[in-house]
PDB file of N, CA and C in Angstrom:
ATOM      1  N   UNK A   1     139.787 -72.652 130.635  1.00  0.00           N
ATOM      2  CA  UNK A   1     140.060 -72.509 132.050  1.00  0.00           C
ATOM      3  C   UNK A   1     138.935 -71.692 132.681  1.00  0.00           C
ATOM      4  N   UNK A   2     138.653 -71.880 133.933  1.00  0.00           N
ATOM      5  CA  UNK A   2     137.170 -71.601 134.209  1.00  0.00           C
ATOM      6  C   UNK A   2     138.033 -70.554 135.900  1.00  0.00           C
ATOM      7  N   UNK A   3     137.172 -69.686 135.879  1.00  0.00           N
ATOM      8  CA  UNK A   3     137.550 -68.653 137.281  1.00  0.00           C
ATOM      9  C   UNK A   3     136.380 -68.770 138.107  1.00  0.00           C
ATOM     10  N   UNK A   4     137.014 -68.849 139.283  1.00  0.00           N
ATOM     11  CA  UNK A   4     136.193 -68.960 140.124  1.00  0.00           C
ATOM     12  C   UNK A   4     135.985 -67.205 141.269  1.00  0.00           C
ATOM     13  N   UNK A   5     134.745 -66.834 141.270  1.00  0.00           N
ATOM     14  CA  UNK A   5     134.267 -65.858 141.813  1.00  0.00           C
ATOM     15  C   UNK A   5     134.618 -66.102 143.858  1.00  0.00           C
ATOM     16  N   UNK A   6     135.250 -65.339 144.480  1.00  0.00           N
ATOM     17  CA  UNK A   6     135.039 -65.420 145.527  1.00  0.00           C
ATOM     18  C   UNK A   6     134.415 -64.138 146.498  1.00  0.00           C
ATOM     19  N   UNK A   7     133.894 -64.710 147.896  1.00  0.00           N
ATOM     20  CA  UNK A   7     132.941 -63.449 148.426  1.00  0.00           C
ATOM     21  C   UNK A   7     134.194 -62.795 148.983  1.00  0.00           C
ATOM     22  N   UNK A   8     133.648 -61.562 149.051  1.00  0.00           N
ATOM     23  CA  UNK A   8     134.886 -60.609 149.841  1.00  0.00           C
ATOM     24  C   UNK A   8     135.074 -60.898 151.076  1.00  0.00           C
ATOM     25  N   UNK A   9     133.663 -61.296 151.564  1.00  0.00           N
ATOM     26  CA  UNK A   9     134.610 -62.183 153.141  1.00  0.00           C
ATOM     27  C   UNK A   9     135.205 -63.278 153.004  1.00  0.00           C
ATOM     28  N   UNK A  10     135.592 -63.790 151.984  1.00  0.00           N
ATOM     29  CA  UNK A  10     136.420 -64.772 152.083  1.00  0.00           C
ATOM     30  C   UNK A  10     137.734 -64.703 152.100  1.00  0.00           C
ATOM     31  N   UNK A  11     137.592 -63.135 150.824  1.00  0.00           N
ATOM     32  CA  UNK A  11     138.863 -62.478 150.940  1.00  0.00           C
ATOM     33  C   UNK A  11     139.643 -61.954 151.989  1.00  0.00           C
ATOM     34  N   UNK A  12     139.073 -61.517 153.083  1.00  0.00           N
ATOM     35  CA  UNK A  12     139.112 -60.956 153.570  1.00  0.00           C
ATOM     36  C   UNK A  12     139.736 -61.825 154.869  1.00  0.00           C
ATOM     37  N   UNK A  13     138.874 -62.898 154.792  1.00  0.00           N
ATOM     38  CA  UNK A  13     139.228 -64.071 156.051  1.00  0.00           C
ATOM     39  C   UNK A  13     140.611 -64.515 155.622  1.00  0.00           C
ATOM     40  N   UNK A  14     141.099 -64.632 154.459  1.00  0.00           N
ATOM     41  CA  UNK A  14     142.259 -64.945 153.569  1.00  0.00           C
ATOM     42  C   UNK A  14     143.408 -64.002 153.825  1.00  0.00           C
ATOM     43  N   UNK A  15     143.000 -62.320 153.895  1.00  0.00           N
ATOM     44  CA  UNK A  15     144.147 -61.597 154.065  1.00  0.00           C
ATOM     45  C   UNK A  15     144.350 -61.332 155.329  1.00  0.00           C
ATOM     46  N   UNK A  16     143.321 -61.644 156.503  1.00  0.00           N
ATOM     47  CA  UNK A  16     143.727 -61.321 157.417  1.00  0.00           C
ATOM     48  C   UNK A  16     144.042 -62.621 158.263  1.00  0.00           C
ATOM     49  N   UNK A  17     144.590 -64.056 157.782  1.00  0.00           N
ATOM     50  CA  UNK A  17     145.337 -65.203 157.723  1.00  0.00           C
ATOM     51  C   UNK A  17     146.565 -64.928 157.673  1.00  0.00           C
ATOM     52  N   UNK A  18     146.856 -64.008 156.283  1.00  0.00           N
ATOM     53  CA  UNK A  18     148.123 -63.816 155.965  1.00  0.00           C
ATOM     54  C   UNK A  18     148.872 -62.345 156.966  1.00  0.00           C
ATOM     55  N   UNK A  19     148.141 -61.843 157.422  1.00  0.00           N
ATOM     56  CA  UNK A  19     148.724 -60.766 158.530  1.00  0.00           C
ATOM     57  C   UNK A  19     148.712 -61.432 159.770  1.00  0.00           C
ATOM     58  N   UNK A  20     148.240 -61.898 160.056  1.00  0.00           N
ATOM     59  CA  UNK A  20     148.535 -62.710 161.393  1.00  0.00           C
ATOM     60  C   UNK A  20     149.415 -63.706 161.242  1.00  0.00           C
ATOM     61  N   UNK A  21     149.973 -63.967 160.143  1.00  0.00           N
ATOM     62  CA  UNK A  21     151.133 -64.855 160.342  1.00  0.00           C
ATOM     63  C   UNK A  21     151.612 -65.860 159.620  1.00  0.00           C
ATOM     64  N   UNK A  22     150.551 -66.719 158.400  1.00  0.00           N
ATOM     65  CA  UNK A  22     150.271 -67.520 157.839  1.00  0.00           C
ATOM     66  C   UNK A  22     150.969 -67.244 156.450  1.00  0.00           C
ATOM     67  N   UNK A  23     151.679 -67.868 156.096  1.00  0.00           N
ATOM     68  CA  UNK A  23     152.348 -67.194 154.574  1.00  0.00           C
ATOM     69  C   UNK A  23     151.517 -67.848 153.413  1.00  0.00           C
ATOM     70  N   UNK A  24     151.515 -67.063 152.192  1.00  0.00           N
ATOM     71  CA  UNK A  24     151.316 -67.341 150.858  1.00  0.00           C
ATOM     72  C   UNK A  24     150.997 -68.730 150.626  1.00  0.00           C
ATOM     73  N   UNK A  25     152.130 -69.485 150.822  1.00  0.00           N
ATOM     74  CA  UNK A  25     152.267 -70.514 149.942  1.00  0.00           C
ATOM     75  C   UNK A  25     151.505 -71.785 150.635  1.00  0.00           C
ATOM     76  N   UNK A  26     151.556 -71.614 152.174  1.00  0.00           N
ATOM     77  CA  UNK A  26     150.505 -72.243 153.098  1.00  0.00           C
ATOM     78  C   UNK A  26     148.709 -71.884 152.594  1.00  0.00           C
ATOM     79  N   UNK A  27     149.013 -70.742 152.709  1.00  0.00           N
ATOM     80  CA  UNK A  27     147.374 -70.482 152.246  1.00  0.00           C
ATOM     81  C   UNK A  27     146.875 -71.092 151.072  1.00  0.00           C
ATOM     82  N   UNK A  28     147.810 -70.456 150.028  1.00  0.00           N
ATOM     83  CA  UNK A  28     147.441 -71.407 148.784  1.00  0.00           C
ATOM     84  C   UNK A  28     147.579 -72.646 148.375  1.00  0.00           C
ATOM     85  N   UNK A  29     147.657 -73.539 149.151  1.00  0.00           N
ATOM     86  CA  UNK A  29     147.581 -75.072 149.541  1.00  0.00           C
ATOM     87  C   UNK A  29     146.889 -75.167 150.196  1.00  0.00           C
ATOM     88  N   UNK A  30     146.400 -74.530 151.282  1.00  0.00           N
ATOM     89  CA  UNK A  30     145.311 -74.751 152.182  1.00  0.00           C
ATOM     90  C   UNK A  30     144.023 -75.006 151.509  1.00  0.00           C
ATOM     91  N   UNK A  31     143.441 -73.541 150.917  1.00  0.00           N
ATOM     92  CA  UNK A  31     142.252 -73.160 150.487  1.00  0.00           C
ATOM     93  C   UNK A  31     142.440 -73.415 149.070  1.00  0.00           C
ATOM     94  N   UNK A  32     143.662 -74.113 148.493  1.00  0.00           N
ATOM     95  CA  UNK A  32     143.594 -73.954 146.733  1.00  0.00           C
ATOM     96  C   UNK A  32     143.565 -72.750 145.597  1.00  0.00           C
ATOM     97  N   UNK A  33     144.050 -72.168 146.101  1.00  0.00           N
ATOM     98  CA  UNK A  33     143.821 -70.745 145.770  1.00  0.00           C
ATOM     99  C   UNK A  33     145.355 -70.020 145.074  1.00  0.00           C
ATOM    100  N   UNK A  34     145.274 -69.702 144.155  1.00  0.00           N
ATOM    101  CA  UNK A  34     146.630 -69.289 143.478  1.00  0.00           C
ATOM    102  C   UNK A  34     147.436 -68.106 144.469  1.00  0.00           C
ATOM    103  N   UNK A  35     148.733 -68.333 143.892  1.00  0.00           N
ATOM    104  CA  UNK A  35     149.131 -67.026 144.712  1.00  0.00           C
ATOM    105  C   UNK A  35     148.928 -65.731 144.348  1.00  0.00           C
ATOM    106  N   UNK A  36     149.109 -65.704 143.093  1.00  0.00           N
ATOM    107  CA  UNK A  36     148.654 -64.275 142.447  1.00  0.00           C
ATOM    108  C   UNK A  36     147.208 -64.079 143.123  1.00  0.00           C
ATOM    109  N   UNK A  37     146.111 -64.625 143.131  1.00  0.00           N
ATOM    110  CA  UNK A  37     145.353 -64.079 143.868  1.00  0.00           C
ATOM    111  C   UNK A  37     145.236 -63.393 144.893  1.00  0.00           C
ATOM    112  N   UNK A  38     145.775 -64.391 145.790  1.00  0.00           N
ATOM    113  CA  UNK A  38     146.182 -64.185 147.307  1.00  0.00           C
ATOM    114  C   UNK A  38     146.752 -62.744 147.809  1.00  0.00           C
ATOM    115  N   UNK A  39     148.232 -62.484 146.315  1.00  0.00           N
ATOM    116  CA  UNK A  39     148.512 -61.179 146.670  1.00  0.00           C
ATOM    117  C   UNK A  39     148.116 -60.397 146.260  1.00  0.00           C
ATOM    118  N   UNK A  40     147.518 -60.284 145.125  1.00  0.00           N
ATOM    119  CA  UNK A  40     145.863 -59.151 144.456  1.00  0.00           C
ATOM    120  C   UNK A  40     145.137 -59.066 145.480  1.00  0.00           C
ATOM    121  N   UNK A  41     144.736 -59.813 146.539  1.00  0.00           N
ATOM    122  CA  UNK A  41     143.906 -59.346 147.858  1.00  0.00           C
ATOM    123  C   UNK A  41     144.645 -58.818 148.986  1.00  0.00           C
ATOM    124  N   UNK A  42     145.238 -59.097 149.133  1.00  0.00           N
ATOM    125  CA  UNK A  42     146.547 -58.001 150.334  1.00  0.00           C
ATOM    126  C   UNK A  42     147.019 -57.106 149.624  1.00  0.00           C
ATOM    127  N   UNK A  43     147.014 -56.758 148.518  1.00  0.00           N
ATOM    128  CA  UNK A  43     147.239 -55.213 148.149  1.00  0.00           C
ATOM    129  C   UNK A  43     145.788 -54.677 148.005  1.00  0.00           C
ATOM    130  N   UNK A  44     144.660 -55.129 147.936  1.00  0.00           N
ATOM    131  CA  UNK A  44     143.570 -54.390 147.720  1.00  0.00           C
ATOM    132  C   UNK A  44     143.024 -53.977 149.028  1.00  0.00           C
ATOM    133  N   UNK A  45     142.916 -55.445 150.030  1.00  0.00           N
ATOM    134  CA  UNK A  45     142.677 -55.159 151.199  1.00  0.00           C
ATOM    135  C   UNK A  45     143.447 -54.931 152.589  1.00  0.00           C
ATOM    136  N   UNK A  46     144.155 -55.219 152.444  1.00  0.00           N
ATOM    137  CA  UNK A  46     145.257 -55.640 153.528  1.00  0.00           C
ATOM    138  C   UNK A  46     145.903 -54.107 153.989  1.00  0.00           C
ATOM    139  N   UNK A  47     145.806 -53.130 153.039  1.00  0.00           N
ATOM    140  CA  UNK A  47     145.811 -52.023 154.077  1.00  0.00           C
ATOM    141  C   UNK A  47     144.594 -51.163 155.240  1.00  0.00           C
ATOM    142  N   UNK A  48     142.863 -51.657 154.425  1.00  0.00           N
ATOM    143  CA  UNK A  48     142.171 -51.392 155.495  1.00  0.00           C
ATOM    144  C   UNK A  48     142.341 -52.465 156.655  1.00  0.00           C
ATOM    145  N   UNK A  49     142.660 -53.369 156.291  1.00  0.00           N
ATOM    146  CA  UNK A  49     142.684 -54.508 157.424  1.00  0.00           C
ATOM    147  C   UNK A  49     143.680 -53.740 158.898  1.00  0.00           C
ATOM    148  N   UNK A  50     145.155 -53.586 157.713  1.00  0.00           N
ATOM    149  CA  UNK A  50     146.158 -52.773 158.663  1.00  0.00           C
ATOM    150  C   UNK A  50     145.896 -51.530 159.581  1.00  0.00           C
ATOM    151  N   UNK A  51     145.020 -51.228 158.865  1.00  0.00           N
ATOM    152  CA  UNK A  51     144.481 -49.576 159.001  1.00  0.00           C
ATOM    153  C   UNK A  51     143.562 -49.536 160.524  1.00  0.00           C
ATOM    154  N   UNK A  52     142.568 -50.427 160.286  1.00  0.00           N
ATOM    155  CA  UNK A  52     141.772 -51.039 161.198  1.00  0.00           C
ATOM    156  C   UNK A  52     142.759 -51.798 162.444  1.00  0.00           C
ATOM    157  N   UNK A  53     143.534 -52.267 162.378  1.00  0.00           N
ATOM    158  CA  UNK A  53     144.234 -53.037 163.528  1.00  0.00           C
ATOM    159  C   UNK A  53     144.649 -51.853 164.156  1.00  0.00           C
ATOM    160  N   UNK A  54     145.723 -51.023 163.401  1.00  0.00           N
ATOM    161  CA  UNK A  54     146.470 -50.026 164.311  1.00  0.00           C
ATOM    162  C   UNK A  54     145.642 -48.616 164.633  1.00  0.00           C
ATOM    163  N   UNK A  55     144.096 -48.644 164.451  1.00  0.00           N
ATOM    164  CA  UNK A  55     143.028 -47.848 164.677  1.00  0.00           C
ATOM    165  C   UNK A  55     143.001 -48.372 166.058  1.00  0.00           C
ATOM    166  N   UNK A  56     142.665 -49.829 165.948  1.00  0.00           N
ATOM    167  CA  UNK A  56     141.833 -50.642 167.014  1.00  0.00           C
ATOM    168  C   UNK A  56     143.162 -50.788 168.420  1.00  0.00           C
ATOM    169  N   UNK A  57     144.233 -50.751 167.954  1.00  0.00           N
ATOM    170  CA  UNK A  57     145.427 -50.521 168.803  1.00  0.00           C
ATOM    171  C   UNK A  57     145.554 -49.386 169.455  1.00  0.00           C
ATOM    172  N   UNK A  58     145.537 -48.219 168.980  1.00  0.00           N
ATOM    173  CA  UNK A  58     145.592 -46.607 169.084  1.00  0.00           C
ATOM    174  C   UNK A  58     144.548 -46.522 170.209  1.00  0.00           C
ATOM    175  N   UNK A  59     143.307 -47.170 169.912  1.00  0.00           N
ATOM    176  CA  UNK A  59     142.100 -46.808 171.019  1.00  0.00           C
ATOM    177  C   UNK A  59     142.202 -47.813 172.302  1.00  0.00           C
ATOM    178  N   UNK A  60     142.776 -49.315 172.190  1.00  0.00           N
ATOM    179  CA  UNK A  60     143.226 -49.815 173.381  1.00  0.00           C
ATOM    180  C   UNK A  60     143.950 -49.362 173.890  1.00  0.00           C
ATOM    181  N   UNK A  61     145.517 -48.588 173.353  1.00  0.00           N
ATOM    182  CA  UNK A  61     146.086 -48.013 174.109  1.00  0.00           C
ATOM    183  C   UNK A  61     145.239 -46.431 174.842  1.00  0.00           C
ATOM    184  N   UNK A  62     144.475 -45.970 174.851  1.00  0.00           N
ATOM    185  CA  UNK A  62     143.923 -44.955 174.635  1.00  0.00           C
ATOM    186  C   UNK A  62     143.310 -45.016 176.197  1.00  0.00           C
ATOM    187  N   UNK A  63     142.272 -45.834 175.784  1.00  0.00           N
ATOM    188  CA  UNK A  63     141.260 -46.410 177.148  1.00  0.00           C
ATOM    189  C   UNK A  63     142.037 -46.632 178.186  1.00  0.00           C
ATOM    190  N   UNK A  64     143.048 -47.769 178.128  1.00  0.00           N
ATOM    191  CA  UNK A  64     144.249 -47.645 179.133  1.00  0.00           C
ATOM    192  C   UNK A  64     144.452 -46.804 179.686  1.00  0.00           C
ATOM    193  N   UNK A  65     144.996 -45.644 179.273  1.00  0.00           N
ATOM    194  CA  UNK A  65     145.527 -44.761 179.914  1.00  0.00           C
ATOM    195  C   UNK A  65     144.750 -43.958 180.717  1.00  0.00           C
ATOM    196  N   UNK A  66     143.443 -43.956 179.971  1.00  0.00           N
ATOM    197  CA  UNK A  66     142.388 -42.692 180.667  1.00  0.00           C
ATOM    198  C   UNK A  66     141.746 -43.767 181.879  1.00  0.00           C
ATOM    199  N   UNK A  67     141.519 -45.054 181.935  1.00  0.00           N
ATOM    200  CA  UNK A  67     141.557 -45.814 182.752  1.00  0.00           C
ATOM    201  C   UNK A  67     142.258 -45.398 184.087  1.00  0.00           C
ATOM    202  N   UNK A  68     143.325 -45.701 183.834  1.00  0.00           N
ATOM    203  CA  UNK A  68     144.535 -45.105 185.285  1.00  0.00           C
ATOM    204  C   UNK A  68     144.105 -43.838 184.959  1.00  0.00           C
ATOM    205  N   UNK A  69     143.864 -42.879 184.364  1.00  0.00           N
ATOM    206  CA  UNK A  69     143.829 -41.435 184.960  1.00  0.00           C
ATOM    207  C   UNK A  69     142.248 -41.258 185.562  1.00  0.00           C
ATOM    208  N   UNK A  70     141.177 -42.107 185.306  1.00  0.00           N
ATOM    209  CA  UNK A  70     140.315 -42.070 186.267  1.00  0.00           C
ATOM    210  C   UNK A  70     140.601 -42.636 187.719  1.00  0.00           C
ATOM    211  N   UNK A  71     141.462 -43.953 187.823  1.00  0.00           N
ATOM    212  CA  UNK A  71     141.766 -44.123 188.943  1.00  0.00           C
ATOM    213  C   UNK A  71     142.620 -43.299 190.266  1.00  0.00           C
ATOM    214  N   UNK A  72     143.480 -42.501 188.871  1.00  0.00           N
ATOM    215  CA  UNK A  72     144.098 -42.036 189.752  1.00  0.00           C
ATOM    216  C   UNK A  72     143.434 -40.719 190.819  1.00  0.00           C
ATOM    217  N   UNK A  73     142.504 -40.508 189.856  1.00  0.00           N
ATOM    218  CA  UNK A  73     141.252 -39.035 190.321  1.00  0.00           C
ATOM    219  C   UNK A  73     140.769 -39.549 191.313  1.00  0.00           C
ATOM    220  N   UNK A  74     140.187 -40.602 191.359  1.00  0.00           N
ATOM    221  CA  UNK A  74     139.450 -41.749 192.158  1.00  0.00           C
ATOM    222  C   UNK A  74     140.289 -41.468 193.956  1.00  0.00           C
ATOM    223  N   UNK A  75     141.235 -41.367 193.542  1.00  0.00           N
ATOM    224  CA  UNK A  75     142.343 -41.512 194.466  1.00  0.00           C
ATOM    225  C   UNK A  75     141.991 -40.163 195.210  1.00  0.00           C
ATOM    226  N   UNK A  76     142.547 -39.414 194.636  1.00  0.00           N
ATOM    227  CA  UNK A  76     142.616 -37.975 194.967  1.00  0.00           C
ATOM    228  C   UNK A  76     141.614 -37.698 195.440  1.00  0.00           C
ATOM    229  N   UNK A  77     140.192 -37.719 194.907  1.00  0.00           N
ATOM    230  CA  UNK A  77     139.194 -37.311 195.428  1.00  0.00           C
ATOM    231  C   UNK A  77     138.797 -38.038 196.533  1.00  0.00           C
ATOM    232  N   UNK A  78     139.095 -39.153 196.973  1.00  0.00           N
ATOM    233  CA  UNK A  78     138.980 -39.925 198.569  1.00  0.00           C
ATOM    234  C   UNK A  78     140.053 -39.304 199.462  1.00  0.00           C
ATOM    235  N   UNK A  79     141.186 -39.403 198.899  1.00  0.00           N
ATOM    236  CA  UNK A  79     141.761 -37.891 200.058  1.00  0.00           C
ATOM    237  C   UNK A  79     141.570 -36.588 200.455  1.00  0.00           C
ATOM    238  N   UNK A  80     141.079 -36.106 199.483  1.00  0.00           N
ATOM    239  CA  UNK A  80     140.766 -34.593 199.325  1.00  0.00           C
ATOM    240  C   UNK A  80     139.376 -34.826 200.274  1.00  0.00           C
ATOM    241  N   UNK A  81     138.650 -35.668 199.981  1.00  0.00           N
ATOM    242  CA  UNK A  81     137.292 -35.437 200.332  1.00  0.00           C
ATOM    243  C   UNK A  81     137.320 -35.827 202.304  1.00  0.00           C
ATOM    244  N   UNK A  82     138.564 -36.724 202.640  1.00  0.00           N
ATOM    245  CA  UNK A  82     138.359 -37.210 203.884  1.00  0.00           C
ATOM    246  C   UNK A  82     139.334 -36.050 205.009  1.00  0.00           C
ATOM    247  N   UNK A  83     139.446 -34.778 204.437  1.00  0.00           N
ATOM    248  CA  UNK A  83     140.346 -33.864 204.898  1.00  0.00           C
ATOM    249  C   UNK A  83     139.450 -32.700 205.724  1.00  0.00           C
TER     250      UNK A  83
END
């Protein structure tokens, strides 16, 4: 039986398939790819993946907010200033 080597971005394109929504058994019919693999790569990677989303979440919500709190300054300082 012969193993086949894959690139980590492949892995990677693979686990973050399966976090967005795509299950196991789809994938591994898709791409041919065993399942044991599949879940040897979402436990290896699939928490920086996670890690990275709710990083990348934390700072959209973030910007948002300081967004409206520049506007709201924005505000203030056109009243303040026309007094």
């Amino acid at each position: 039986m012969t193993y086949k080597k894959y690139e980590d971005d492949f892995k990677r394109k693979i686990v973050n398939l399966h976090l967005s929504g795509h299950s196991v058994a789809d994938l591994s019919n898709a791409h041919k790819i065993s399942n044991t693999a599949i879940y040897s790569w979402i436990k290896i990677y699939g928490k920086s993946e996670t890690t990275k989303q709710q990083i990348n979440l934390e700072m959209s919500k973030e910007n948002e907010r300081l967004k409206k709190e520049v506007a709201i300054l924005k505000q203030a300082m056109t009243i303040l200033s026309s007094k």
